[in-house]
Protein backbone atom coordinates (compact mmCIF):
# COMPACT_ATOMS: atom_id res chain seq x y z
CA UNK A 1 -40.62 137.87 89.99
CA UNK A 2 -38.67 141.39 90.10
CA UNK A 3 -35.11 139.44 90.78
CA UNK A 4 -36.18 136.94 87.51
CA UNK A 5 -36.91 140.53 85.63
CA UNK A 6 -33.45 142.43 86.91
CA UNK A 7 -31.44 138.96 85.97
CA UNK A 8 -33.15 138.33 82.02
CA UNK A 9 -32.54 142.38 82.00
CA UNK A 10 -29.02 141.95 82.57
CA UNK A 11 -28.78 138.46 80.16
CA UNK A 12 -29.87 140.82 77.82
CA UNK A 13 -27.73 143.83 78.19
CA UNK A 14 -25.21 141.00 78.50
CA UNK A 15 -25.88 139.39 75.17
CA UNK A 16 -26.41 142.88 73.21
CA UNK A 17 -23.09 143.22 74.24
CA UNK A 18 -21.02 140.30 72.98
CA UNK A 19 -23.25 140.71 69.60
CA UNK A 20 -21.68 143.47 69.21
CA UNK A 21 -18.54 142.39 69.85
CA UNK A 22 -18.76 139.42 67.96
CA UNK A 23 -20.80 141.22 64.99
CA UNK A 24 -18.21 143.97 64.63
CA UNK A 25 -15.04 140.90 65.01
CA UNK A 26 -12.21 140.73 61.87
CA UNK A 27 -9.62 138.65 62.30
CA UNK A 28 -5.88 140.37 61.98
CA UNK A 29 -4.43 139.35 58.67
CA UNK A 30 -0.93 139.31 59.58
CA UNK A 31 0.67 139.55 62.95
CA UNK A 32 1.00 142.55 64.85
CA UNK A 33 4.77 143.98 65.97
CA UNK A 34 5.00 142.22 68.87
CA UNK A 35 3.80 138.98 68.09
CA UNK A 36 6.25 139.17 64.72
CA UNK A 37 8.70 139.97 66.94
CA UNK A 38 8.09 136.57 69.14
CA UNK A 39 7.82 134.57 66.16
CA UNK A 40 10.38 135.44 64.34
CA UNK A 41 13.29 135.75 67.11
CA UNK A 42 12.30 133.61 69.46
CA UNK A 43 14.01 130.29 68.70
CA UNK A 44 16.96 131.61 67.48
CA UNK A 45 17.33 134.40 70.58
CA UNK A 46 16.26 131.59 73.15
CA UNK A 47 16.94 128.73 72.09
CA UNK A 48 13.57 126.64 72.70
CA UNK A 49 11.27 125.14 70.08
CA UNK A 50 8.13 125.72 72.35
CA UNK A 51 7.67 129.70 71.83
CA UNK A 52 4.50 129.83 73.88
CA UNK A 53 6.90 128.60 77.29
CA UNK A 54 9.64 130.69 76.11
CA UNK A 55 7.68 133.94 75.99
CA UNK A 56 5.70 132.71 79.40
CA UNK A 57 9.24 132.37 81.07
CA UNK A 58 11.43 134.84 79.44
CA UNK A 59 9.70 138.23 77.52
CA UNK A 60 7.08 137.73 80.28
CA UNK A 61 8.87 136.53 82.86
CA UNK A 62 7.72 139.18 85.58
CA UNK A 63 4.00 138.64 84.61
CA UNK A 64 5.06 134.78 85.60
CA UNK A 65 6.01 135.86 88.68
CA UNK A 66 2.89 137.93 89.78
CA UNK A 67 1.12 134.45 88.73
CA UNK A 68 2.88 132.39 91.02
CA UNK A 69 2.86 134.99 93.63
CA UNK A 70 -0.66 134.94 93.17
CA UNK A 71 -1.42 131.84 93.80
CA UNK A 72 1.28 131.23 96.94
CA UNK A 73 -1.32 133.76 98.14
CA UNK A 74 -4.14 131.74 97.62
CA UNK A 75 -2.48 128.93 99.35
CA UNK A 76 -1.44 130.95 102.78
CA UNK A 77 -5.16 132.45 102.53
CA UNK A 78 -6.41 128.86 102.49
CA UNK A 79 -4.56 127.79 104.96
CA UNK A 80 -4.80 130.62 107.78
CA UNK A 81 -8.13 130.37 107.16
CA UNK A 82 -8.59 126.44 107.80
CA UNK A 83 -6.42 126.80 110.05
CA UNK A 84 -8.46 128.59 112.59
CA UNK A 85 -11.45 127.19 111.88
CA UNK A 86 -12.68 125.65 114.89
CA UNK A 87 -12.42 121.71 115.70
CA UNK A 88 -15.92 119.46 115.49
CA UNK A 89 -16.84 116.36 116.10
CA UNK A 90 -14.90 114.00 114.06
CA UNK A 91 -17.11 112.18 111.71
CA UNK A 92 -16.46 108.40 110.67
CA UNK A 93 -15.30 107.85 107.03
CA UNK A 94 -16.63 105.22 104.73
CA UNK A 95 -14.31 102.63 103.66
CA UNK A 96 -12.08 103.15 101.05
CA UNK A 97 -12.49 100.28 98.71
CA UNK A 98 -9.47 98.33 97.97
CA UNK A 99 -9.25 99.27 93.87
CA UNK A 100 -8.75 102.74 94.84
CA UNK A 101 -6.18 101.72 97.64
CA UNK A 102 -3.97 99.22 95.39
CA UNK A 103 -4.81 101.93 91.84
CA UNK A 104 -3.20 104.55 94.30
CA UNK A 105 -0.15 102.53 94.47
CA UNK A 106 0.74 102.21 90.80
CA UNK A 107 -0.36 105.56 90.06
CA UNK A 108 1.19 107.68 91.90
CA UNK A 109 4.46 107.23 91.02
CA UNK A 110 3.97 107.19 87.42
CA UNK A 111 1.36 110.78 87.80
CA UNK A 112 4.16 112.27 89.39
CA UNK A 113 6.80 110.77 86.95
CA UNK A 114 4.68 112.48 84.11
CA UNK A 115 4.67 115.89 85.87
CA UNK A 116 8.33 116.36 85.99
CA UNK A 117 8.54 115.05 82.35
CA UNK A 118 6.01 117.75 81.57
CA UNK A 119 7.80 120.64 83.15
CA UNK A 120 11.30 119.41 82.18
CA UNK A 121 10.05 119.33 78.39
CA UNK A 122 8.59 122.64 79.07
CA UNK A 123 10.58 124.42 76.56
CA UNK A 124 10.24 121.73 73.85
CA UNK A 125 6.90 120.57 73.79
CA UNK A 126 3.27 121.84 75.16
CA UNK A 127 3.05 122.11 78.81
CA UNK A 128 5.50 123.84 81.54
CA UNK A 129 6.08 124.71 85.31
CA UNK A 130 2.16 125.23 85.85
CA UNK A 131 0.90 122.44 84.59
CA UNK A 132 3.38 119.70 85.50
CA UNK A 133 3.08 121.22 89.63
CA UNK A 134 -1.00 120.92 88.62
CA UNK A 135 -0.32 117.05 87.79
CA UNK A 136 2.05 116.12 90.93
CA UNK A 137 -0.71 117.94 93.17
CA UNK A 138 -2.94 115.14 91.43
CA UNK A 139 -1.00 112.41 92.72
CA UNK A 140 -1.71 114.10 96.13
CA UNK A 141 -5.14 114.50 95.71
CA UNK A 142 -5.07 111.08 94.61
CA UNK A 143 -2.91 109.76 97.99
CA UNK A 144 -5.64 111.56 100.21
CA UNK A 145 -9.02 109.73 98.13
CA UNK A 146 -7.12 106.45 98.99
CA UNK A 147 -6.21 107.22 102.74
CA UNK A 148 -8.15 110.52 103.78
CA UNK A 149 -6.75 110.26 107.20
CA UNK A 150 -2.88 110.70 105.56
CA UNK A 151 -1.61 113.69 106.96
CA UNK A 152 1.40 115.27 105.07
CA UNK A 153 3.97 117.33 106.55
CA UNK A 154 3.50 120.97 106.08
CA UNK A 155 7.41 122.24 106.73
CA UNK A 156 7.84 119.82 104.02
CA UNK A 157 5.86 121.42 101.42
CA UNK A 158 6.63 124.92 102.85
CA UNK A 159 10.39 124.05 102.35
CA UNK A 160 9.75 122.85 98.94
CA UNK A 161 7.66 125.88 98.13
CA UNK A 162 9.73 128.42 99.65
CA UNK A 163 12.85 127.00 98.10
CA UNK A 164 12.18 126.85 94.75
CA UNK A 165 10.54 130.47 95.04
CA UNK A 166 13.87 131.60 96.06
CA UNK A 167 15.92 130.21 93.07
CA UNK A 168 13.60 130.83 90.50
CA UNK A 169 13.99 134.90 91.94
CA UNK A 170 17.54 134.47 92.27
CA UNK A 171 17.81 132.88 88.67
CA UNK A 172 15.51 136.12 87.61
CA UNK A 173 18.70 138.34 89.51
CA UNK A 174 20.83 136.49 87.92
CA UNK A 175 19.67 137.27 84.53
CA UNK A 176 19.90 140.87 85.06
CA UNK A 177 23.82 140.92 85.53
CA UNK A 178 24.95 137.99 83.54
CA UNK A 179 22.50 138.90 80.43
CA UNK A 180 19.99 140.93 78.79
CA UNK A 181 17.39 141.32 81.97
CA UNK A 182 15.24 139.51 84.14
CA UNK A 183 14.60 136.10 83.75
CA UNK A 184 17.19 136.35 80.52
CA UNK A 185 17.49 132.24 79.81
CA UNK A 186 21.09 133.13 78.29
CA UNK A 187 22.98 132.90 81.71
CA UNK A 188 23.17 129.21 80.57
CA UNK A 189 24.30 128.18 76.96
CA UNK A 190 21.15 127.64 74.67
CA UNK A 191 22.64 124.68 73.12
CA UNK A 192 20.85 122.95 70.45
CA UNK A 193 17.61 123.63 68.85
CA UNK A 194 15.08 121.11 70.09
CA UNK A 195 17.63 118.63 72.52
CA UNK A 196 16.42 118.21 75.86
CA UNK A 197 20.03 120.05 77.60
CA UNK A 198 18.74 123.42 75.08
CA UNK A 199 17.31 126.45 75.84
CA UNK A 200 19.80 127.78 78.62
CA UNK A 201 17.97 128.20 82.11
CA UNK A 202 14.14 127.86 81.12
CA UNK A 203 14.17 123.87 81.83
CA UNK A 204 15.60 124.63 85.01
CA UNK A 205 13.20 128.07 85.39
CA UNK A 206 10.38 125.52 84.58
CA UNK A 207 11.49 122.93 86.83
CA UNK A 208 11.57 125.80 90.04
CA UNK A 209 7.80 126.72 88.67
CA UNK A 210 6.73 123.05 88.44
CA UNK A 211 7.86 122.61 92.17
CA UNK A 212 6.48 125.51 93.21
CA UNK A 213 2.99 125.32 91.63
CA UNK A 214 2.73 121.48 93.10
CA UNK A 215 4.10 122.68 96.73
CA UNK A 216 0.99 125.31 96.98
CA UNK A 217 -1.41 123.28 95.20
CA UNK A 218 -0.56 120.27 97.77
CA UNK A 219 -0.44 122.63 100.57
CA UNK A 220 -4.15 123.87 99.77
CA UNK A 221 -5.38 120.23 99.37
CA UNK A 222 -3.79 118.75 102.87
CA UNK A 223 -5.32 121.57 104.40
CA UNK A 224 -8.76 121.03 102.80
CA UNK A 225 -8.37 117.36 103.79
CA UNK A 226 -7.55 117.76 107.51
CA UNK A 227 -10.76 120.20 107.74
CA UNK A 228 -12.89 117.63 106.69
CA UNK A 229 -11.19 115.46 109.37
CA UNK A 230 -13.38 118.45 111.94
């Protein structure tokens, strides 16, 4: 009775809180410095029709960084845990049911097919490094509902992951000799507005993240798998 009382006291305290908030809310009516500053210069200083991706990868290209750092974290956390974890008894595995096995088949290839489209067209349309890796480690997660006994090979993914970390952060170097500062997309030439070969290094900036993302998100779900193997 006393934990119901302390957890509707908090709802409450909660809720007269975001009232507030939401009571006292008034939408900006014209953008602040900054984000006229984005708008405005943007395309023209970058050379990508996609501002969102351009700010992610470029004006806040070190807060990109923490991210992925962040969550190759996650991923060695995951797996030094897992990886200790002591073995069980193996437990036997329903069968998979052939749909799932022959769906696998056709799918995969085209859900990783439509991740590096996403994260190549980062810089043109919606989407980008994080969520194109997010869709390849789909097809993975897919691979391991069809066969949970496929085991994938961890210096594969650690090469992957570890290699694209290291040119994305040399590409970030890069940009703070050959142009403006880190992560500066003008080390390449912008090109056209809105063509695919545009936008100087952020396709291939996105392409490093895309890897990346999909390396640590595949390493975490391998893991995961051969635990349940225990």
């Amino acid at each position: 009775m006393v934990k119901r009382l302390i957890a509707l006291a908090l709802l409450a305290v909660f809720g007269a809180v975001f009232a507030t908030l939401l009571l006292g809310y008034t939408p900006d009516s014209e953008l602040n410095l900054t984000a006229r500053y984005y708008a405005e210069r943007t395309a023209a200083e970058l050379g990508a029709a996609n501002i969102v991706t351009a700010i992610v990868v470029t004006y806040r290209g070190l807060d990109t960084l923490g991210e992925v750092t962040v969550l190759f974290l996650a991923a060695a956390i995951v797996g030094l845990v897992l990886a200790n974890s002591r073995p069980g008894q193996a437990r036997e595995r329903a069968p998979v049911g052939e749909l799932l096995t022959t769906g696998t088949r056709f799918l995969v290839p085209m859900i990783l097919l439509l991740g590096v489209y996403v994260f190549v067209n980062g810089h043109l349309t919606p989407g980008g490094g994080f969520q194109g890796g997010a869709i390849i480690a789909s097809a993975v997660l897919l691979m391991l509902l069809a066969n949970p006994l496929r085991h994938f090979s961890h210096n594969l993914i650690a090469a992957i992951e570890s290699l694209a970390g290291l040119f994305y952060v040399t590409l970030g170097l890069a940009g703070l000799f050959l142009a403006g500062g880190f992560l500066d997309n003008r080390i390449l030439p912008l090109g056209n507005l809105g063509e695919l070969i545009s936008a100087g290094a952020i396709p291939v900036i996105y392409s490093l993240i895309g890897l990346k993302v999909g390396a640590e998100f595949s390493s975490m779900l391998a893991s995961l798998a051969e635990t349940e193997e225990l």
